[in-house]
N, C-alpha and C. Protein backbone atom coordinates (compact mmCIF):
# COMPACT_ATOMS: atom_id res chain seq x y z
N UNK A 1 94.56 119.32 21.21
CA UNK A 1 93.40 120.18 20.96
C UNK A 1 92.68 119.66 19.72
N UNK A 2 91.56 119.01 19.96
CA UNK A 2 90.73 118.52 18.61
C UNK A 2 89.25 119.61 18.60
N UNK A 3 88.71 119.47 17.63
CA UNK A 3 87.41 120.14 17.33
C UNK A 3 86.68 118.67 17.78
N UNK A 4 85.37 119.01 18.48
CA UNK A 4 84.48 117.80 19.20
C UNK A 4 83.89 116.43 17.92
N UNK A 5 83.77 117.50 16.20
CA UNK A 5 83.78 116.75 15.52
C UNK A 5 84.28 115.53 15.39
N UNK A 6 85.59 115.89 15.22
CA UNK A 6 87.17 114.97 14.92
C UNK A 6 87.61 114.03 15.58
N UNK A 7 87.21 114.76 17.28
CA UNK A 7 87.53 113.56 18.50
C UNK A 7 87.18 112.30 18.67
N UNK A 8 88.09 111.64 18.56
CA UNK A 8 87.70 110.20 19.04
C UNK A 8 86.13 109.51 20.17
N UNK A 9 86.55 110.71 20.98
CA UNK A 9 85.49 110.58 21.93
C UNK A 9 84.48 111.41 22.01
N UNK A 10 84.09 111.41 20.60
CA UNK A 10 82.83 112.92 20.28
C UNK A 10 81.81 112.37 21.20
N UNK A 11 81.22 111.02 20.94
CA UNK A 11 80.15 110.67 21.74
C UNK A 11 79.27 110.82 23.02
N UNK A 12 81.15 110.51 23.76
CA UNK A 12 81.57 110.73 25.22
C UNK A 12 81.27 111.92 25.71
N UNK A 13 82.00 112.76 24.57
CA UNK A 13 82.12 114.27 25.36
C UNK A 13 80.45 115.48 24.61
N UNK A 14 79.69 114.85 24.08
CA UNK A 14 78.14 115.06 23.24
C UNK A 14 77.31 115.26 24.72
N UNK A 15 77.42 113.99 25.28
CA UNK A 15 76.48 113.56 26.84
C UNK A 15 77.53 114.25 27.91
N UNK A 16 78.49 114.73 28.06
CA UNK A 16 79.17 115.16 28.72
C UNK A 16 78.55 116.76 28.93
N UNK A 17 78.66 117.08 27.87
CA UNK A 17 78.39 118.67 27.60
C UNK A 17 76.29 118.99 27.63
N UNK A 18 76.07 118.00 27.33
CA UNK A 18 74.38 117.62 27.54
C UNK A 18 74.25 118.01 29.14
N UNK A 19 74.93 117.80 30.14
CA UNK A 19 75.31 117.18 31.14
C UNK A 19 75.20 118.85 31.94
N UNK A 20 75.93 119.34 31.54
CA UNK A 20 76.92 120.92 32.02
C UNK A 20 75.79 121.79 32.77
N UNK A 21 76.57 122.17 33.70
CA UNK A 21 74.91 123.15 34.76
C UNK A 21 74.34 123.84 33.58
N UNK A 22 75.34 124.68 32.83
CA UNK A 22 74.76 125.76 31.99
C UNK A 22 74.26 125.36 30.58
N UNK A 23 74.24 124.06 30.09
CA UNK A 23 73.91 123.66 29.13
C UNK A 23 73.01 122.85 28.88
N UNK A 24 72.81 122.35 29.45
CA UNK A 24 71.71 121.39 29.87
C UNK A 24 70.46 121.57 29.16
N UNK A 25 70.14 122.75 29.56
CA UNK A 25 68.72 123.29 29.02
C UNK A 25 68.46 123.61 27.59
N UNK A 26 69.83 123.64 26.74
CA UNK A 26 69.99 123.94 25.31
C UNK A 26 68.93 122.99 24.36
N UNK A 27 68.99 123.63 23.55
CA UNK A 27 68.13 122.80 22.49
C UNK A 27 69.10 122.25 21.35
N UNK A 28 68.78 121.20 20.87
CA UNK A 28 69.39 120.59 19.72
C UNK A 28 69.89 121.34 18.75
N UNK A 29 69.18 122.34 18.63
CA UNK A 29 69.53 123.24 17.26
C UNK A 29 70.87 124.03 18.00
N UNK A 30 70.11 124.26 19.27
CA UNK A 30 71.70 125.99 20.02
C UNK A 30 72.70 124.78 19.99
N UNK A 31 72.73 123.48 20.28
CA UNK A 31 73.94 122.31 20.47
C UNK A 31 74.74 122.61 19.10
N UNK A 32 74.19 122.44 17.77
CA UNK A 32 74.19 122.22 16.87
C UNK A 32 75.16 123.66 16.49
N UNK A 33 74.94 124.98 17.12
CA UNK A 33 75.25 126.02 16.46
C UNK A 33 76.58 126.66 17.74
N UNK A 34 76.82 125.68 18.31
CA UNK A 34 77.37 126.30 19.42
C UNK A 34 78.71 125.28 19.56
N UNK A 35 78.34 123.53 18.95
CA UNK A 35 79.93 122.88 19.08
C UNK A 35 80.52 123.03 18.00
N UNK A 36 80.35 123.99 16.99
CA UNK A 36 81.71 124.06 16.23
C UNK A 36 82.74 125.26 16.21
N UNK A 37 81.90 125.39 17.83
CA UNK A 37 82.86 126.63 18.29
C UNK A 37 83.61 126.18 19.09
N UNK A 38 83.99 125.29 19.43
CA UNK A 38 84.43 124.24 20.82
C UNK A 38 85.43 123.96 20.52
N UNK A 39 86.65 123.67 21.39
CA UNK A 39 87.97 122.45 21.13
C UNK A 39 88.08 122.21 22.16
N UNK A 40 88.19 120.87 22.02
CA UNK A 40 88.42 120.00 23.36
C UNK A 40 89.89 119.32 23.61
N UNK A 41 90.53 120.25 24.89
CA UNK A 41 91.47 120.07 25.34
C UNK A 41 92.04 118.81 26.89
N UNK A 42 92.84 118.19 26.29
CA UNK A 42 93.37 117.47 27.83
C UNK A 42 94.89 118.20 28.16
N UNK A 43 94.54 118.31 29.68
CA UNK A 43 95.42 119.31 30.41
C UNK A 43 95.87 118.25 31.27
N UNK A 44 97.04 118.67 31.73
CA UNK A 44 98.19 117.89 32.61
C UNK A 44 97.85 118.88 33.97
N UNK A 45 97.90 118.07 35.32
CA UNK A 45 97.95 118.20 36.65
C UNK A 45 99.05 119.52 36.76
N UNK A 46 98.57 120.74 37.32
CA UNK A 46 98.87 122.00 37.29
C UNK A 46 98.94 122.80 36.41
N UNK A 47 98.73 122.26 35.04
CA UNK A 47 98.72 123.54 34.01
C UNK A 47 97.49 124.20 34.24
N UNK A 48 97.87 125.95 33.64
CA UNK A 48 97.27 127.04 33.93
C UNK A 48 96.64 127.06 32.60
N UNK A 49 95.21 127.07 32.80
CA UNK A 49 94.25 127.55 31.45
C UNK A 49 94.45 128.96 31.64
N UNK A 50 94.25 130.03 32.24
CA UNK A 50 94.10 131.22 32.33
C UNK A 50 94.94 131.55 33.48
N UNK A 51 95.67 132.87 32.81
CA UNK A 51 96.55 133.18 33.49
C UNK A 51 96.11 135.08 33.90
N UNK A 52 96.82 134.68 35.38
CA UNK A 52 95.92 136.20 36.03
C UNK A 52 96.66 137.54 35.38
N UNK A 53 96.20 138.31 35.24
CA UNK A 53 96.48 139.46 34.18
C UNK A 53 96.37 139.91 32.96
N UNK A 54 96.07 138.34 32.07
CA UNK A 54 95.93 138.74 30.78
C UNK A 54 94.38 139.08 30.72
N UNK A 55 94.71 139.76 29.00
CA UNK A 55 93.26 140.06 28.64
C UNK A 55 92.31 139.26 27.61
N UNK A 56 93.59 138.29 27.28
CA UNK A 56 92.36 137.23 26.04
C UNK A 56 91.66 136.04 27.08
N UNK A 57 90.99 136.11 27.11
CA UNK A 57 89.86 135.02 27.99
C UNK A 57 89.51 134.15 27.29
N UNK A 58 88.97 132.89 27.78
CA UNK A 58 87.77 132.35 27.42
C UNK A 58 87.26 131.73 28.54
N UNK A 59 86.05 130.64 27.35
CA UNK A 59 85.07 130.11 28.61
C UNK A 59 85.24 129.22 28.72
N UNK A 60 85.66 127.85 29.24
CA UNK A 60 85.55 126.55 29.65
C UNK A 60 84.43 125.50 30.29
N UNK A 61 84.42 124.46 29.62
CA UNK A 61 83.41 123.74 30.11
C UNK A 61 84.14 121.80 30.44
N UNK A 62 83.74 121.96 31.76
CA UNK A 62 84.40 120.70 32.62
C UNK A 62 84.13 119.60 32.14
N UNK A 63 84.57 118.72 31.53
CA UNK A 63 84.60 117.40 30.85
C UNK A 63 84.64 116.49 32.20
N UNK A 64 86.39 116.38 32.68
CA UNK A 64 86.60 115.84 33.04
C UNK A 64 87.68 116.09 34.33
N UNK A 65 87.95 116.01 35.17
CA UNK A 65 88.82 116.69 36.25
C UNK A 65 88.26 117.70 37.22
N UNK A 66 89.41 118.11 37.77
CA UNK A 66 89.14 119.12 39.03
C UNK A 66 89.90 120.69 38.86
N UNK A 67 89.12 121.57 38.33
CA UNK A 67 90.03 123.23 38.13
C UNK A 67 90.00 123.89 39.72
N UNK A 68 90.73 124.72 39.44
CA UNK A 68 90.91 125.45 40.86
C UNK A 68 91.03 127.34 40.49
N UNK A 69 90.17 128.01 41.11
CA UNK A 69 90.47 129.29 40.81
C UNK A 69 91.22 130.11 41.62
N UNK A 70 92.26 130.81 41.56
CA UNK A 70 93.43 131.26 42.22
C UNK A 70 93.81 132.70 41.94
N UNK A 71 94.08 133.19 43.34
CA UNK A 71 94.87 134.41 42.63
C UNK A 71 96.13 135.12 43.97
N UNK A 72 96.84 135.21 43.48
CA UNK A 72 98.70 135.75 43.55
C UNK A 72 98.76 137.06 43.81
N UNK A 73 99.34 137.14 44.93
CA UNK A 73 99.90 138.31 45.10
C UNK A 73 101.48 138.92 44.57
N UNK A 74 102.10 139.59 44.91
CA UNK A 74 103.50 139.68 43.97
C UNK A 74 104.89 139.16 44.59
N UNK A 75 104.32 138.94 45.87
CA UNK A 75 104.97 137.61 46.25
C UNK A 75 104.84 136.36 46.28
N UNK A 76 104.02 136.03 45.31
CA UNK A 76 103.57 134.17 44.44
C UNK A 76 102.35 133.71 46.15
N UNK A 77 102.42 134.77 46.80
CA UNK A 77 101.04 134.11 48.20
C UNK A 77 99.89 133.97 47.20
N UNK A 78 99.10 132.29 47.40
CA UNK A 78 98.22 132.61 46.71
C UNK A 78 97.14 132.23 47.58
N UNK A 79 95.65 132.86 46.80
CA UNK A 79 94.97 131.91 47.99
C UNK A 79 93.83 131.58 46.73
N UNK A 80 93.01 130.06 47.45
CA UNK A 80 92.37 129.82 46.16
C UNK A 80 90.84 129.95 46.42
N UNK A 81 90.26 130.18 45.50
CA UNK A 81 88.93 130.71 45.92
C UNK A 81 87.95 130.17 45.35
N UNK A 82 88.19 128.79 44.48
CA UNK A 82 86.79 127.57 43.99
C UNK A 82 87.82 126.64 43.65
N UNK A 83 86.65 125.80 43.83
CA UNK A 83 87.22 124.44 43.16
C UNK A 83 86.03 123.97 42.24
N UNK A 84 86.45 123.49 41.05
CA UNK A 84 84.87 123.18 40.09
C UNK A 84 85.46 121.81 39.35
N UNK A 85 84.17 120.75 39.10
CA UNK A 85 84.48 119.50 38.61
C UNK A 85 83.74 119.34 37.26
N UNK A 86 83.28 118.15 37.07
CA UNK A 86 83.08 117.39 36.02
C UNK A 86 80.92 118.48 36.35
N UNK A 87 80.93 119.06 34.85
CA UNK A 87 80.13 119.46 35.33
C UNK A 87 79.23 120.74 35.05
N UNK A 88 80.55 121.72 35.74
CA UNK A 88 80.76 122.77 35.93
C UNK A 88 81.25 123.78 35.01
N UNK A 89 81.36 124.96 34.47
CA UNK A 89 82.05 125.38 33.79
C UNK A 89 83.08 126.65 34.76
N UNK A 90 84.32 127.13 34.06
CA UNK A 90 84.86 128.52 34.51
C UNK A 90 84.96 129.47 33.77
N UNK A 91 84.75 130.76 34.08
CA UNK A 91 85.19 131.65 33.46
C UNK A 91 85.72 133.06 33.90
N UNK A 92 85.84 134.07 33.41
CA UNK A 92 86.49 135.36 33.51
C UNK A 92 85.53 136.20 32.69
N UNK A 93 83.97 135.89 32.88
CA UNK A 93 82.86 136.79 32.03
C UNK A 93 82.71 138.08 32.92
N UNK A 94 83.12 138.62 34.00
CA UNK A 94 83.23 139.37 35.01
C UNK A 94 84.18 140.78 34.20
N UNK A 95 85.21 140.10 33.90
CA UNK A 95 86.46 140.86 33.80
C UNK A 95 86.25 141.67 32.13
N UNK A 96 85.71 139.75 31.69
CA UNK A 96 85.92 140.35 29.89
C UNK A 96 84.47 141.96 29.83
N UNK A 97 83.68 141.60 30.80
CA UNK A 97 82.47 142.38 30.36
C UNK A 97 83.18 144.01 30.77
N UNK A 98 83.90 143.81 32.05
CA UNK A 98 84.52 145.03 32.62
C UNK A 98 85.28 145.82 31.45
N UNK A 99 86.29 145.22 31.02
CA UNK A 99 87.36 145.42 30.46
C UNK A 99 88.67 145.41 30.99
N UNK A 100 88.63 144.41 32.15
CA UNK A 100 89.75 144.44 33.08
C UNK A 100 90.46 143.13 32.61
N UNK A 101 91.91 143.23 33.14
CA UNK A 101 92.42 141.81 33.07
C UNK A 101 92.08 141.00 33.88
N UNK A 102 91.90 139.30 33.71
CA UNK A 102 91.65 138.39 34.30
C UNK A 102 92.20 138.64 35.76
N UNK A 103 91.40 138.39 36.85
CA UNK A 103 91.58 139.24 38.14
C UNK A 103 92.63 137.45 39.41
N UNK A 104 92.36 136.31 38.17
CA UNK A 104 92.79 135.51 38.87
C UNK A 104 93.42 134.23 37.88
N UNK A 105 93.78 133.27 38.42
CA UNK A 105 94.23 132.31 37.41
C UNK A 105 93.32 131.32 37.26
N UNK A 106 93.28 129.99 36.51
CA UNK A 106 92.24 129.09 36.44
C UNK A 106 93.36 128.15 36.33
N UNK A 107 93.34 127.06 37.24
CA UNK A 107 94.57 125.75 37.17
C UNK A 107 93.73 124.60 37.25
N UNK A 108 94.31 123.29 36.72
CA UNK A 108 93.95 122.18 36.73
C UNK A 108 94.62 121.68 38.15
N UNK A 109 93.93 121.09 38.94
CA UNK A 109 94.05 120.41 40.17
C UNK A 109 94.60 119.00 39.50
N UNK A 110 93.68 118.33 38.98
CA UNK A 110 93.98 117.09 38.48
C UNK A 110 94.44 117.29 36.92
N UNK A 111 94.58 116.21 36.38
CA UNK A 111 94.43 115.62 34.60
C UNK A 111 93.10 116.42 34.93
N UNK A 112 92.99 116.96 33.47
CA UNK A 112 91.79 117.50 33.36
C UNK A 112 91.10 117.32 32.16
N UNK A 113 89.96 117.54 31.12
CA UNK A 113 89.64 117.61 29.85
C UNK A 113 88.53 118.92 30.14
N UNK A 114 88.65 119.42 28.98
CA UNK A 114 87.71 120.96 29.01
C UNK A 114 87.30 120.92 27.68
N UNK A 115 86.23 121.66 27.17
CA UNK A 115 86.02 122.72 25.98
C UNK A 115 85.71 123.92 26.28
N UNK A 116 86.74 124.26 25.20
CA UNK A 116 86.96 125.65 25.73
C UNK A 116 86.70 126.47 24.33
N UNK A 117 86.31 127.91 24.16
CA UNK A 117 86.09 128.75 22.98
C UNK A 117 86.71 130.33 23.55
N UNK A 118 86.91 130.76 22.90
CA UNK A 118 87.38 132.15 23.11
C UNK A 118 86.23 132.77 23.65
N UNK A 119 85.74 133.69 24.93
CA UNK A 119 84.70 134.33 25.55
C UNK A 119 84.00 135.02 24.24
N UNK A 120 84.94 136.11 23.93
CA UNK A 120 83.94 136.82 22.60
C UNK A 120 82.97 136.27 22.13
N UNK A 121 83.85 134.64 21.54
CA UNK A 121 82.68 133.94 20.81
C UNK A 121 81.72 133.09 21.74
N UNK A 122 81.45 132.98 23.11
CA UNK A 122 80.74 132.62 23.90
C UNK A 122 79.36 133.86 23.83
N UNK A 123 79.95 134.83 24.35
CA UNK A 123 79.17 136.18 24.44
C UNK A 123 78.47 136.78 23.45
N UNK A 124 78.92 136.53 22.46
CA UNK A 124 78.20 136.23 21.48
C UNK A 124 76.89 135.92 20.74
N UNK A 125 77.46 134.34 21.52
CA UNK A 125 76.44 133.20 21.21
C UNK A 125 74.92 133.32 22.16
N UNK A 126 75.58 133.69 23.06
CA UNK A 126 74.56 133.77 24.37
C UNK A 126 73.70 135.06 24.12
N UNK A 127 74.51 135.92 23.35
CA UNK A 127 73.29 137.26 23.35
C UNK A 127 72.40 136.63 21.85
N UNK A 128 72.13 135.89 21.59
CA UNK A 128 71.29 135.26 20.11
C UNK A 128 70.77 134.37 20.97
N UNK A 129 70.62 133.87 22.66
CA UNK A 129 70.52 132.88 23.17
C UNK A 129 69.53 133.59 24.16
N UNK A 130 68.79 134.60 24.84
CA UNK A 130 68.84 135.34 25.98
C UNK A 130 68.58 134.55 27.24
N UNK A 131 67.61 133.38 26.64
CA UNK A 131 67.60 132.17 27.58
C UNK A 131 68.93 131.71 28.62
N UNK A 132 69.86 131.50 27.33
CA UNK A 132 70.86 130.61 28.28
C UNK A 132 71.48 131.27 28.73
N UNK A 133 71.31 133.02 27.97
CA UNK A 133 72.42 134.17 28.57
C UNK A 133 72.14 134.25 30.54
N UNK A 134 70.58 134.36 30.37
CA UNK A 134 70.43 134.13 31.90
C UNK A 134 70.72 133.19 32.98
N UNK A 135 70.72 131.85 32.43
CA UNK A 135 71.03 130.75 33.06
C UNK A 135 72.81 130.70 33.10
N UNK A 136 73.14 130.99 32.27
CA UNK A 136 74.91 131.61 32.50
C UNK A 136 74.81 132.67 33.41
N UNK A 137 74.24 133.50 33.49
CA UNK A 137 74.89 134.48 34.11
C UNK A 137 74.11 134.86 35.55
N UNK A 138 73.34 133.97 35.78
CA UNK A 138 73.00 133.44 36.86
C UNK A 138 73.77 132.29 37.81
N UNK A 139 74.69 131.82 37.10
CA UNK A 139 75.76 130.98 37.26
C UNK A 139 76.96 131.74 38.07
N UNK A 140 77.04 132.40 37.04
CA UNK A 140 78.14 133.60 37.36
C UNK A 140 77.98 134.20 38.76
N UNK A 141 76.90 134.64 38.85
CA UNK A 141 76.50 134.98 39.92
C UNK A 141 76.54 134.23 41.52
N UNK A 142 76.05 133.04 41.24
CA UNK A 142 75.99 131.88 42.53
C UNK A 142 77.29 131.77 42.43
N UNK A 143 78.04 131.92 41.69
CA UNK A 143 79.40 131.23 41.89
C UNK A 143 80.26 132.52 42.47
N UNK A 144 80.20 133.18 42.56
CA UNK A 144 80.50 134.96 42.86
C UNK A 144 80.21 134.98 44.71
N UNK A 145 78.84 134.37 44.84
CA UNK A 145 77.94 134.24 46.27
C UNK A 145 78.54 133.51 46.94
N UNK A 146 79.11 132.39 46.30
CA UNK A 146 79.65 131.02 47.14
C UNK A 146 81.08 131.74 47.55
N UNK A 147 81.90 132.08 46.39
CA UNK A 147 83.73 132.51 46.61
C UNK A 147 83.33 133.80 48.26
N UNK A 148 81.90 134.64 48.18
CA UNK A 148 82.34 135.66 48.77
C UNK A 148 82.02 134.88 50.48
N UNK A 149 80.94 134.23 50.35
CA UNK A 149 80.33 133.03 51.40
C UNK A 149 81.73 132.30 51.97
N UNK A 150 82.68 131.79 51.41
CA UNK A 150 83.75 130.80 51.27
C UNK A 150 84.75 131.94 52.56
N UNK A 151 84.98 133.36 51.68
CA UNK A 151 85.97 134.27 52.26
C UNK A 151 85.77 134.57 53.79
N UNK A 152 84.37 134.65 54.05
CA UNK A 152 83.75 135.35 54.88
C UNK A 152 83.93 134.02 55.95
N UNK A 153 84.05 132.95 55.77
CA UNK A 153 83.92 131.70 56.68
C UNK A 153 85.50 131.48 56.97
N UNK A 154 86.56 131.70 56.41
CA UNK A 154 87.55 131.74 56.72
C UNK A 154 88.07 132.72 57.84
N UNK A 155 87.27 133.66 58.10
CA UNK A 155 87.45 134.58 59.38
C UNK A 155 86.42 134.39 60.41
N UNK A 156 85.44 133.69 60.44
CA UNK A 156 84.36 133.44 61.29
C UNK A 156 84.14 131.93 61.90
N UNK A 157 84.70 131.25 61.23
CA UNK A 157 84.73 130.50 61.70
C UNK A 157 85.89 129.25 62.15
N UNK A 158 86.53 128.58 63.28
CA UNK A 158 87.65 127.98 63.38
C UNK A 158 87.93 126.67 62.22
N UNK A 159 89.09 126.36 62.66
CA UNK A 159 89.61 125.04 61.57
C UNK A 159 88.58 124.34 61.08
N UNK A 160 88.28 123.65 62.65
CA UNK A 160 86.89 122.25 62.29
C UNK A 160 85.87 122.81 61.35
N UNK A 161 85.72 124.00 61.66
CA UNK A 161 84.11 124.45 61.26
C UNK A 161 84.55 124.50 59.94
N UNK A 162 85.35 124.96 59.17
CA UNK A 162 85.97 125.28 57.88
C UNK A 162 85.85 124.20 57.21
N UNK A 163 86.69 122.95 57.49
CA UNK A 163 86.88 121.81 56.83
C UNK A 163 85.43 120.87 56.94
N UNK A 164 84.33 121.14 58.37
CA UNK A 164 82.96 120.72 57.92
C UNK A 164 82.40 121.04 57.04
N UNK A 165 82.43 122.59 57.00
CA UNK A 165 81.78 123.32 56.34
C UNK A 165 81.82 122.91 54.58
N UNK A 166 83.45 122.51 54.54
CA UNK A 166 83.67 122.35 53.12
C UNK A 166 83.41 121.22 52.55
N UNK A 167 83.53 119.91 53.27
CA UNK A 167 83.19 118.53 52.72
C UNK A 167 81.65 118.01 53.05
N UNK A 168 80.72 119.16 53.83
CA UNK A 168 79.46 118.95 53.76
C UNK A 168 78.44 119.58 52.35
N UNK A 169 79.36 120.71 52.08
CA UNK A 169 79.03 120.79 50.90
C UNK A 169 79.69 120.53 49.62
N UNK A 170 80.28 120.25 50.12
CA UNK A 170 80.99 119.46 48.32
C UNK A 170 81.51 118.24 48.85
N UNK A 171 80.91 116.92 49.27
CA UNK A 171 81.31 115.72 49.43
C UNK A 171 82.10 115.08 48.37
N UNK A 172 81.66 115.48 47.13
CA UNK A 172 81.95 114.60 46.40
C UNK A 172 83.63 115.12 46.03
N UNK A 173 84.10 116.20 46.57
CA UNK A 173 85.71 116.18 46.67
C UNK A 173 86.13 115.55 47.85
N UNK A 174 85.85 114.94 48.44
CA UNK A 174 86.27 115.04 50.07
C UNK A 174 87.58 114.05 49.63
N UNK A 175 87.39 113.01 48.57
CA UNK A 175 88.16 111.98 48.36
C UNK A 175 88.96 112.14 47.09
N UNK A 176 89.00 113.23 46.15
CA UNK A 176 89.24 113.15 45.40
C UNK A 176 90.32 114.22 45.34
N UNK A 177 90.57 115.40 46.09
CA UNK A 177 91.07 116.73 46.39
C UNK A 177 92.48 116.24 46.83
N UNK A 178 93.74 116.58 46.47
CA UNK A 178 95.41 116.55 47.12
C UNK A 178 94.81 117.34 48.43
N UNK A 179 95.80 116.50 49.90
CA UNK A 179 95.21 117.40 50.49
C UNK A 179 95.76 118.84 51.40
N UNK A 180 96.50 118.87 50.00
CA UNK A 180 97.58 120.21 50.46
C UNK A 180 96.51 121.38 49.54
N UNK A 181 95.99 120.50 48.67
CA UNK A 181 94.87 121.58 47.84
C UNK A 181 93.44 121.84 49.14
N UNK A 182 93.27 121.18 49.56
CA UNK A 182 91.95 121.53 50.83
C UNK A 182 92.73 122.13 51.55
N UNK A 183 93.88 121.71 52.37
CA UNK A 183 93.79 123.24 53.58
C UNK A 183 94.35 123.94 52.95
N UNK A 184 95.46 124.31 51.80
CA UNK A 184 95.21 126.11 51.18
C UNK A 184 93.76 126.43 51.05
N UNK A 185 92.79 126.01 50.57
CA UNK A 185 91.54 126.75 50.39
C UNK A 185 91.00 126.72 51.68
N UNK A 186 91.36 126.01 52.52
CA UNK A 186 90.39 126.22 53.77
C UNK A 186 91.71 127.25 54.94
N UNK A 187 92.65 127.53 54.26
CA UNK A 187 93.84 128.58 54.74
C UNK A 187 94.42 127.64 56.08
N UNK A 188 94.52 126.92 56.35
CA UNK A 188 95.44 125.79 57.24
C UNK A 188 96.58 124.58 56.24
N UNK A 189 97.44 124.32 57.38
CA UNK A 189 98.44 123.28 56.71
C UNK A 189 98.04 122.64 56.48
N UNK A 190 98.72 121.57 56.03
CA UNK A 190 98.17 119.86 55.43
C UNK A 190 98.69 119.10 56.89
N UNK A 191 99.91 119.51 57.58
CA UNK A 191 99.69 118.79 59.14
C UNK A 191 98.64 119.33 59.93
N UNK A 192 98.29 120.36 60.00
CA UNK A 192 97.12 120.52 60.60
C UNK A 192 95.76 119.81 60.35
N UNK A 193 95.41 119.64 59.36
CA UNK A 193 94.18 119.30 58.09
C UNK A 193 94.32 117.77 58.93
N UNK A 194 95.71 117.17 58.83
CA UNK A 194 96.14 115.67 59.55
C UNK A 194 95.61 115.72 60.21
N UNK A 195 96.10 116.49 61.23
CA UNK A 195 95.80 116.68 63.02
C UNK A 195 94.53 116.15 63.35
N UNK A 196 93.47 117.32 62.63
CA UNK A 196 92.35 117.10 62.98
C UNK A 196 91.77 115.91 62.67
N UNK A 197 92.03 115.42 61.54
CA UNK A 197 91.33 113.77 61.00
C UNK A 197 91.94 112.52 62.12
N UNK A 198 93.14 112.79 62.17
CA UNK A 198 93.59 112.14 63.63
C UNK A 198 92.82 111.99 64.91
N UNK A 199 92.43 112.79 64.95
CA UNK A 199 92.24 113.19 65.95
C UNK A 199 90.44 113.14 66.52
N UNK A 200 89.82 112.89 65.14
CA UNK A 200 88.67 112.76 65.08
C UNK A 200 87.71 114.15 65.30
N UNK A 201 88.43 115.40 64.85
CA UNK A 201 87.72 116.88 65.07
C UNK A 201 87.05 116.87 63.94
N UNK A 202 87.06 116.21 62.90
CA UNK A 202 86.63 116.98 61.42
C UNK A 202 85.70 115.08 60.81
């Protein structure tokens, strides 16, 4: 965990975060008042940034890797409900605004790198921001549209249509995803997921 200052790869991760759906639009000065709230973390393949139930949150912003959003029933069934990359950010601004506990988990699919800040101090920042508060939380929103879009296609539509459905819009996992991580989210096996590529259905 370094501050973006300190990091070796401040440079790297400067144009990285320039980069971010929700940041993008920032101005030099909000950059300026907003990374020394940051630490930039590298995560190992399955560790859990956020864990479902608690109540300290924060916000994350995708450097580098593949997160996965998940949530458990009390028999460890899970089912996963996004996948977000280099890019993208995650969060639990839903829950923290509610006052509920985090309603799901946030896992690294791959090696991952993030900056991450405690939500408070996100929420914060963004209400001195109202600009970017909207462009966040317009985020929030599409990303809310897609998980409920995602659920709703898992009952309407068969295997093939599922796994089209999913690598037509997010190509750029098609090659990069374990692919025991695509059919849990698309709710089929990984011999099945086979089957069909075999087989030339998908």
């Amino acid at each position: 965990m370094s501050s973006i200052e300190q990091h070796p790869e401040r440079n790297v991760i400067r144009v990285q975060l320039a980069h971010n759906v929700v940041l993008k639009g920032m101005t030099a000065a909000q950059m300026a008042e907003l990374e020394p709230l940051l630490v930039v973390v590298d995560c190992q393949k399955g560790e859990a940034l956020l864990n479902q139930g608690v109540h300290e949150m924060e916000q994350y912003f995708i450097l580098e890797g593949i997160l996965k959003r998940v949530v458990s029933n009390r028999e460890a069934k899970e089912m996963i409900l996004r996948f977000a990359d280099e890019g993208q950010m995650e969060t639990s601004y839903a829950a923290w605004r509610l006052g509920t506990p985090a309603p799901y988990s946030i896992v690294c699919v791959t090696k991952a790198r993030v900056a991450k800040l405690p939500l408070r101090d996100w929420v914060a920042f963004i209400e001195r921001h109202p600009g970017l508060k909207q462009v966040f939380e317009y985020d929030v929103m599409y990303v809310m549209s897609e998980i409920m879009a995602h659920t709703i296609t898992l009952h309407l539509l068969d295997a093939p249509g599922r796994v089209k459905r999913f690598f037509r819009k997010h190509p750029e996992l098609e090659e990069r995803l374990p692919k025991k991580e695509t059919a849990s989210y698309l709710n089929l096996s990984a011999e099945t997921l086979s089957r069909l590529k075999s087989r030339g259905k998908i």
